[in-house]
C-alpha atoms as a PDB file:
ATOM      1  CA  UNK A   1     141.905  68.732  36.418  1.00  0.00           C
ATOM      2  CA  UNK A   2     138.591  67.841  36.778  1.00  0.00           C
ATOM      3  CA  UNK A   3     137.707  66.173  33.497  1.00  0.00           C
ATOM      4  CA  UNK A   4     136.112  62.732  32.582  1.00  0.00           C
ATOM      5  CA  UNK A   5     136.560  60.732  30.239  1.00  0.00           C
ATOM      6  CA  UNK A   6     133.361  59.714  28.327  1.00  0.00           C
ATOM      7  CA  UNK A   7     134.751  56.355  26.211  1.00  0.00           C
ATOM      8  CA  UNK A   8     137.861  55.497  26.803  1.00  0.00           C
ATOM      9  CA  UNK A   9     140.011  54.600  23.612  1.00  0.00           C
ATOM     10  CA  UNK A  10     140.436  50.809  23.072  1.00  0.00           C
ATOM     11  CA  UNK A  11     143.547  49.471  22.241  1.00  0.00           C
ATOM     12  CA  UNK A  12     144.047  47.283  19.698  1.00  0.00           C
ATOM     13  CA  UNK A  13     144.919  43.626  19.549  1.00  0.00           C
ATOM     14  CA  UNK A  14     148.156  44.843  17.700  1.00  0.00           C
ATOM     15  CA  UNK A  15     149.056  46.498  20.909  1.00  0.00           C
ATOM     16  CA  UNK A  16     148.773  43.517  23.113  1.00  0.00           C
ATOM     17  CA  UNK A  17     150.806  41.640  20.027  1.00  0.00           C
ATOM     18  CA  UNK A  18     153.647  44.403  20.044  1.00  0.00           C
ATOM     19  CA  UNK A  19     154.350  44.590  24.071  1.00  0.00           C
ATOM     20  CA  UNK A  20     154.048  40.669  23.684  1.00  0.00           C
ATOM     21  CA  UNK A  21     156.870  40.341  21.112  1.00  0.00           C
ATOM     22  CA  UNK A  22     158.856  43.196  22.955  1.00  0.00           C
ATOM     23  CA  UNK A  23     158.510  40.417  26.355  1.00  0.00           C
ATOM     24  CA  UNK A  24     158.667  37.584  24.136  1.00  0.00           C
ATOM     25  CA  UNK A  25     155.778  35.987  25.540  1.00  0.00           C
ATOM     26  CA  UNK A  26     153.719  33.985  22.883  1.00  0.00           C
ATOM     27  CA  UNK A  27     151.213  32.367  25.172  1.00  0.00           C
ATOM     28  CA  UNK A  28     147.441  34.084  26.316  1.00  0.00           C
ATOM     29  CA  UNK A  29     147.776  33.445  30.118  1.00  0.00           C
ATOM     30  CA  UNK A  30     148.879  37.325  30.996  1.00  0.00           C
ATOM     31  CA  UNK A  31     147.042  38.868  28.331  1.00  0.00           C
ATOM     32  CA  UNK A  32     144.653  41.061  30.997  1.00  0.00           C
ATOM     33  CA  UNK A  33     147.676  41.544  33.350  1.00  0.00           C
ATOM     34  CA  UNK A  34     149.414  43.226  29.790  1.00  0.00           C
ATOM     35  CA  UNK A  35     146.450  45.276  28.624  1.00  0.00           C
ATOM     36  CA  UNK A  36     146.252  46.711  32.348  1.00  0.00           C
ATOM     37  CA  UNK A  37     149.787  48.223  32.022  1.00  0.00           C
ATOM     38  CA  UNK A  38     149.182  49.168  28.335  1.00  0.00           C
ATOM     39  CA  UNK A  39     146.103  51.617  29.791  1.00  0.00           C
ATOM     40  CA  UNK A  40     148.654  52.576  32.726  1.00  0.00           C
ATOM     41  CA  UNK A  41     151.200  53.397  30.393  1.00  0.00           C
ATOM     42  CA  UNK A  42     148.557  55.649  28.202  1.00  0.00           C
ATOM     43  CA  UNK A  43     148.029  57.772  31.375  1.00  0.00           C
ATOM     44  CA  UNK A  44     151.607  58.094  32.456  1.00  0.00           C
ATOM     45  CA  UNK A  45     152.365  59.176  28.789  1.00  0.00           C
ATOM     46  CA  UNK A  46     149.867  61.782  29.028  1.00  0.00           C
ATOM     47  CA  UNK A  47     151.038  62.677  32.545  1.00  0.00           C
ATOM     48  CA  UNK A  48     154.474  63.030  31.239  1.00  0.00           C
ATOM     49  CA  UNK A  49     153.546  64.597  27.991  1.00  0.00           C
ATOM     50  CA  UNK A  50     150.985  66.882  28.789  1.00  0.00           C
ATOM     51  CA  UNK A  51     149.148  65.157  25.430  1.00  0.00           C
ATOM     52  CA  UNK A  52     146.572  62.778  25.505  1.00  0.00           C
ATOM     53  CA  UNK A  53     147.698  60.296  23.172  1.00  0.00           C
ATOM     54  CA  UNK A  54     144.283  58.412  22.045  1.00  0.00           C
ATOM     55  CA  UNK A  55     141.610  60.603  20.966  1.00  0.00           C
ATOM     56  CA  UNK A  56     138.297  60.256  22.746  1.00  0.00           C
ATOM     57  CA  UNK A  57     135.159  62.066  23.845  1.00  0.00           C
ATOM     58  CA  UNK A  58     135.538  63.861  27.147  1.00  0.00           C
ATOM     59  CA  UNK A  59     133.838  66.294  29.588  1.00  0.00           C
ATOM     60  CA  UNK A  60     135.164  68.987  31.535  1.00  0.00           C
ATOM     61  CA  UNK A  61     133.459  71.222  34.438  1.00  0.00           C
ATOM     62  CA  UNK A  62     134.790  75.172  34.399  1.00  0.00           C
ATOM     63  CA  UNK A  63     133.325  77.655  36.318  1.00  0.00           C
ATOM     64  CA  UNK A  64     130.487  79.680  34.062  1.00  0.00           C
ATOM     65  CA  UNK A  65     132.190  83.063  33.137  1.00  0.00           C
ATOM     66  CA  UNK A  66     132.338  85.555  30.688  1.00  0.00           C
ATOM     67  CA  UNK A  67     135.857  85.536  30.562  1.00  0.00           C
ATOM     68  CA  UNK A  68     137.925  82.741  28.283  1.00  0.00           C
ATOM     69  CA  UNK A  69     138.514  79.537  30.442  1.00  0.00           C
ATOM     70  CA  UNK A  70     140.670  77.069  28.938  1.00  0.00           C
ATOM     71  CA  UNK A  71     140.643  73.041  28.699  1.00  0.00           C
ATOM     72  CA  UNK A  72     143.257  71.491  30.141  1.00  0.00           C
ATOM     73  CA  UNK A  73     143.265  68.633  27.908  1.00  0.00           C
ATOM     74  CA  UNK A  74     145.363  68.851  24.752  1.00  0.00           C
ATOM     75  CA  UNK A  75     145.470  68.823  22.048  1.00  0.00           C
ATOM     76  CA  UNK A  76     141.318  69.499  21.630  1.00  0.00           C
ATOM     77  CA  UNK A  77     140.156  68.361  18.248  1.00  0.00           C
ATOM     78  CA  UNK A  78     136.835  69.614  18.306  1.00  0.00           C
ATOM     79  CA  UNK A  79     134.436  70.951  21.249  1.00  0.00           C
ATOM     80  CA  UNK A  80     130.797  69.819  20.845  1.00  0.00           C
ATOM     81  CA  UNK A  81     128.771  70.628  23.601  1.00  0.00           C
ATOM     82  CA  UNK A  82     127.851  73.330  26.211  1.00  0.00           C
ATOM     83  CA  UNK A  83     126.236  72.480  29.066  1.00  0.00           C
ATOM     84  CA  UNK A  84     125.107  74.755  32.243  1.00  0.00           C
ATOM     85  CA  UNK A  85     124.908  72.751  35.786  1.00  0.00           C
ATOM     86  CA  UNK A  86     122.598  73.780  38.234  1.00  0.00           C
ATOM     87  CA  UNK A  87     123.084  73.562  41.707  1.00  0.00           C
ATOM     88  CA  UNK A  88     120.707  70.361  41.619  1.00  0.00           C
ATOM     89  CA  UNK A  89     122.687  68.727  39.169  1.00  0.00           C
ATOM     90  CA  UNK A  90     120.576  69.496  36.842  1.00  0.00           C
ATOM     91  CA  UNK A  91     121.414  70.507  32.798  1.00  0.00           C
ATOM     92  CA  UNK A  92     120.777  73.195  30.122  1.00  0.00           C
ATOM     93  CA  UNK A  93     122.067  72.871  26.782  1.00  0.00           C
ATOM     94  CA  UNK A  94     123.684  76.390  26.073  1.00  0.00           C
ATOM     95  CA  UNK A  95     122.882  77.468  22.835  1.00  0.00           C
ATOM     96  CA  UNK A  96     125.343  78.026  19.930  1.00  0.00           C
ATOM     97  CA  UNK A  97     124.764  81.888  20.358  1.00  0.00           C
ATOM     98  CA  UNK A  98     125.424  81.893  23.784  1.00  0.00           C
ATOM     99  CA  UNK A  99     128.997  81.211  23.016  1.00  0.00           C
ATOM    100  CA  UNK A 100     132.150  81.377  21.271  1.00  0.00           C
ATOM    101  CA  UNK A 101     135.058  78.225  20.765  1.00  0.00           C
ATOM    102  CA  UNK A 102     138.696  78.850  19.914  1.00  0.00           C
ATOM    103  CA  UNK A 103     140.935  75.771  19.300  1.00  0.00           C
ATOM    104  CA  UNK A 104     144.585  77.393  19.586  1.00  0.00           C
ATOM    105  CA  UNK A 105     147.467  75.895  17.319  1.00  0.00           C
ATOM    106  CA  UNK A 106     148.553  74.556  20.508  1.00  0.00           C
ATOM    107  CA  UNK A 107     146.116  71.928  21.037  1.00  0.00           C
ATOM    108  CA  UNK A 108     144.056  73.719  23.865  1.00  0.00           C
ATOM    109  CA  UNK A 109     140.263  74.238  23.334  1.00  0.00           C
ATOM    110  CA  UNK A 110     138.935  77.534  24.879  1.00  0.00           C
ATOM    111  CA  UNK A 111     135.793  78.680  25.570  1.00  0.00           C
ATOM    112  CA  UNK A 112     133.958  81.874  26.002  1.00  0.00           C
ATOM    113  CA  UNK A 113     130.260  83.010  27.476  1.00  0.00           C
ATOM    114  CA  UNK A 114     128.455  85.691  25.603  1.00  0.00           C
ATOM    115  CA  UNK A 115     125.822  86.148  28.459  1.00  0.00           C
ATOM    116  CA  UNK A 116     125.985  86.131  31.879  1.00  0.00           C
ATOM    117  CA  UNK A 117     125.458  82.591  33.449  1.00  0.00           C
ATOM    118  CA  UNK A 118     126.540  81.438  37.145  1.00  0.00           C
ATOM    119  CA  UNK A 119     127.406  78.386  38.399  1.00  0.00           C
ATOM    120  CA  UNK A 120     129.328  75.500  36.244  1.00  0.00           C
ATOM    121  CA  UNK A 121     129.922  74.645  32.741  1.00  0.00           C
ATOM    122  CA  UNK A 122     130.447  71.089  31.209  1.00  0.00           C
ATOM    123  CA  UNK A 123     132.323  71.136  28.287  1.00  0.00           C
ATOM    124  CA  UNK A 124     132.541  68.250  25.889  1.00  0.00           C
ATOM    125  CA  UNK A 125     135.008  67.491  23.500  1.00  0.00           C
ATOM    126  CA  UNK A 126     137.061  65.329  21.727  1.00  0.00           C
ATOM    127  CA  UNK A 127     140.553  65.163  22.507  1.00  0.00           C
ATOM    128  CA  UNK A 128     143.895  63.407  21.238  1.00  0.00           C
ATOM    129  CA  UNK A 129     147.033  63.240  19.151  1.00  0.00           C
ATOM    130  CA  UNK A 130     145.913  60.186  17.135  1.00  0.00           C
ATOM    131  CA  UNK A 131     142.452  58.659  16.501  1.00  0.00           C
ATOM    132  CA  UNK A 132     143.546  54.967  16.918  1.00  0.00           C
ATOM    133  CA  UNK A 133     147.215  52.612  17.974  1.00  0.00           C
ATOM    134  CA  UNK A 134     148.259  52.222  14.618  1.00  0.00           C
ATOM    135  CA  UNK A 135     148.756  56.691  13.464  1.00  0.00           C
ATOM    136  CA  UNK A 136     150.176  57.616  17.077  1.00  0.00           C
ATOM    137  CA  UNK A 137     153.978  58.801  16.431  1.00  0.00           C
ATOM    138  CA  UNK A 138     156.037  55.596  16.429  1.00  0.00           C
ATOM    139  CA  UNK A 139     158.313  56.960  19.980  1.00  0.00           C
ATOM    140  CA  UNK A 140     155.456  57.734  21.716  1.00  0.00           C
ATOM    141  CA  UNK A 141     153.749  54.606  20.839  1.00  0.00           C
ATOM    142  CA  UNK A 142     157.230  52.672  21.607  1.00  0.00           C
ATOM    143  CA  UNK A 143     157.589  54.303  24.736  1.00  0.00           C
ATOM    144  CA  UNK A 144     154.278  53.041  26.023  1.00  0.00           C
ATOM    145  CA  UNK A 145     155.073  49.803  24.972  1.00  0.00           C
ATOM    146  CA  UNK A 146     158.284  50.255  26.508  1.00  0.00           C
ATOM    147  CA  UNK A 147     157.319  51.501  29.819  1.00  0.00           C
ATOM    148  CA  UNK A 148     154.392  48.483  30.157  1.00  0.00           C
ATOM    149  CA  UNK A 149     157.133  46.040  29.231  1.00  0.00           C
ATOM    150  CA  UNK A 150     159.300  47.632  32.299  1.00  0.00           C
ATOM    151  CA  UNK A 151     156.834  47.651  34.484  1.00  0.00           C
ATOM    152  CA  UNK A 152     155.960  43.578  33.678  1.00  0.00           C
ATOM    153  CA  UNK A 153     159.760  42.893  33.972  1.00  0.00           C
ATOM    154  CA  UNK A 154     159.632  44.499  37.563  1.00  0.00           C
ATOM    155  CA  UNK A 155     156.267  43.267  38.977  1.00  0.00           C
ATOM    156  CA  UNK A 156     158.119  40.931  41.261  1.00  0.00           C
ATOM    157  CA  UNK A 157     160.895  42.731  42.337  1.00  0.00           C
ATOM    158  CA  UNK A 158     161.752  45.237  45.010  1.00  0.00           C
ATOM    159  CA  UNK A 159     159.029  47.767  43.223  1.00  0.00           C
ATOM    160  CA  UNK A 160     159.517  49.811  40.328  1.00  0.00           C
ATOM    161  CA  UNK A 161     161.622  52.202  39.828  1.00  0.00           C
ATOM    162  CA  UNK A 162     160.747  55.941  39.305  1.00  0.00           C
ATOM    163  CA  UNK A 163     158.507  56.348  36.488  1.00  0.00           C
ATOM    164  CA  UNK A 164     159.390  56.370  33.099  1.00  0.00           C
ATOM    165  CA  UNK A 165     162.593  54.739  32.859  1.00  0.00           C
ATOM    166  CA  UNK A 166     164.964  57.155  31.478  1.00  0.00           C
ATOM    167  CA  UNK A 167     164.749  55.279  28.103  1.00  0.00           C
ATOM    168  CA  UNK A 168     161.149  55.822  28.146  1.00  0.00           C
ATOM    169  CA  UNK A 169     160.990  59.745  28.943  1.00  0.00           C
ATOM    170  CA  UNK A 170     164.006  60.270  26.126  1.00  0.00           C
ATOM    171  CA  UNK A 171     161.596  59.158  23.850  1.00  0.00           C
ATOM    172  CA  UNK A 172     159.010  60.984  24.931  1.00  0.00           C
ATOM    173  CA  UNK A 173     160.536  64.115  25.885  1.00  0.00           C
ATOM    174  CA  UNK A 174     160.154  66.538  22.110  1.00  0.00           C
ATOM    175  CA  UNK A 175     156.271  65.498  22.283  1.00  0.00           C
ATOM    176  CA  UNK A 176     156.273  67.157  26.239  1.00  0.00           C
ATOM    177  CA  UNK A 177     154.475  70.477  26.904  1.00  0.00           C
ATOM    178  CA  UNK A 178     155.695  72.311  29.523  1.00  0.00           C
ATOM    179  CA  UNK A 179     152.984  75.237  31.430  1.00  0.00           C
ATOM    180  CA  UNK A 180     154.821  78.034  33.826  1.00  0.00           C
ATOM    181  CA  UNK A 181     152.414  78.447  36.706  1.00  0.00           C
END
């Protein structure tokens, strides 16, 4: 996947306050170490998933074709932008005419070239289940919680174990999308 994420979603202070209640740790001194494995938990969710779980803007480089190339981030809640790269880096805005967007019920974001353009295509979007913490589905949001709270508990031992804890990926398993290659 070659796609960037423009602004990464924040957490909230609610989710440092719910992984600290989960360790039972009421003082400050590991709050950085905590919001670390919050953010590693958010990618290992979406690696597991298939979903990103926070909505934010990203980008996304596809070849420039006439054919349909689909995002591989899902679920897409809006594409914005269209942007040809030349071989100098350089950008051009496509214009609205130039192209055509579908956003499938599935989540992916496709798009489509009307007129014949080499090279590479930036893509930007918006993409996630959730716009903030607080509205993503309570097992997903436990299960990162969950998983950052193993991963504390283990820090010092003999490693972690594989990743996520079968606890974790039960609750996260009906929100996983499967692709057949």
């Amino acid at each position: 996947m070659n796609r960037v994420i423009l602004t990464p979603a924040t957490l909230p202070s609610s989710a440092l306050a719910e992984l600290k209640q989960w360790l039972g740790i009421t003082t400050g001194y590991d709050d950085d170490a905590l919001a670390s494995l919050l953010a590693a938990a958010l990618e290992t969710c979406e690696a597991f998933t298939g979903l990103l779980p926070l909505e934010c803007p990203c980008e996304e480089i596809l070849p420039a074709a006439r054919d349909w190339s689909a995002l591989t981030t899902r679920p897409v809640q809006a594409i914005t932008a269209l942007e040809l790269l030349g071989a100098d880096g350089t950008r051009t805005s496509v214009p609205a005419s130039d192209y055509a967007l579908d956003l499938e019920a599935d989540g992916t974001g496709r798009v489509h070239l009307l007129s014949l353009a080499t090279g590479r295509l930036a893509v930007r979007f918006t993409a996630g289940l959730a716009p903030d913490w607080d509205t993503l589905p309570e097992t997903l949001r436990h299960g990162i919680v969950r998983l950052a709270a193993h991963q504390y508990r283990e820090r010092e031992g003999s490693g972690a174990s594989p990743l996520p804890p079968a606890s974790v990926a039960a609750l996260w398993r009906p929100w996983r999308r499967m692709r057949l290659a």
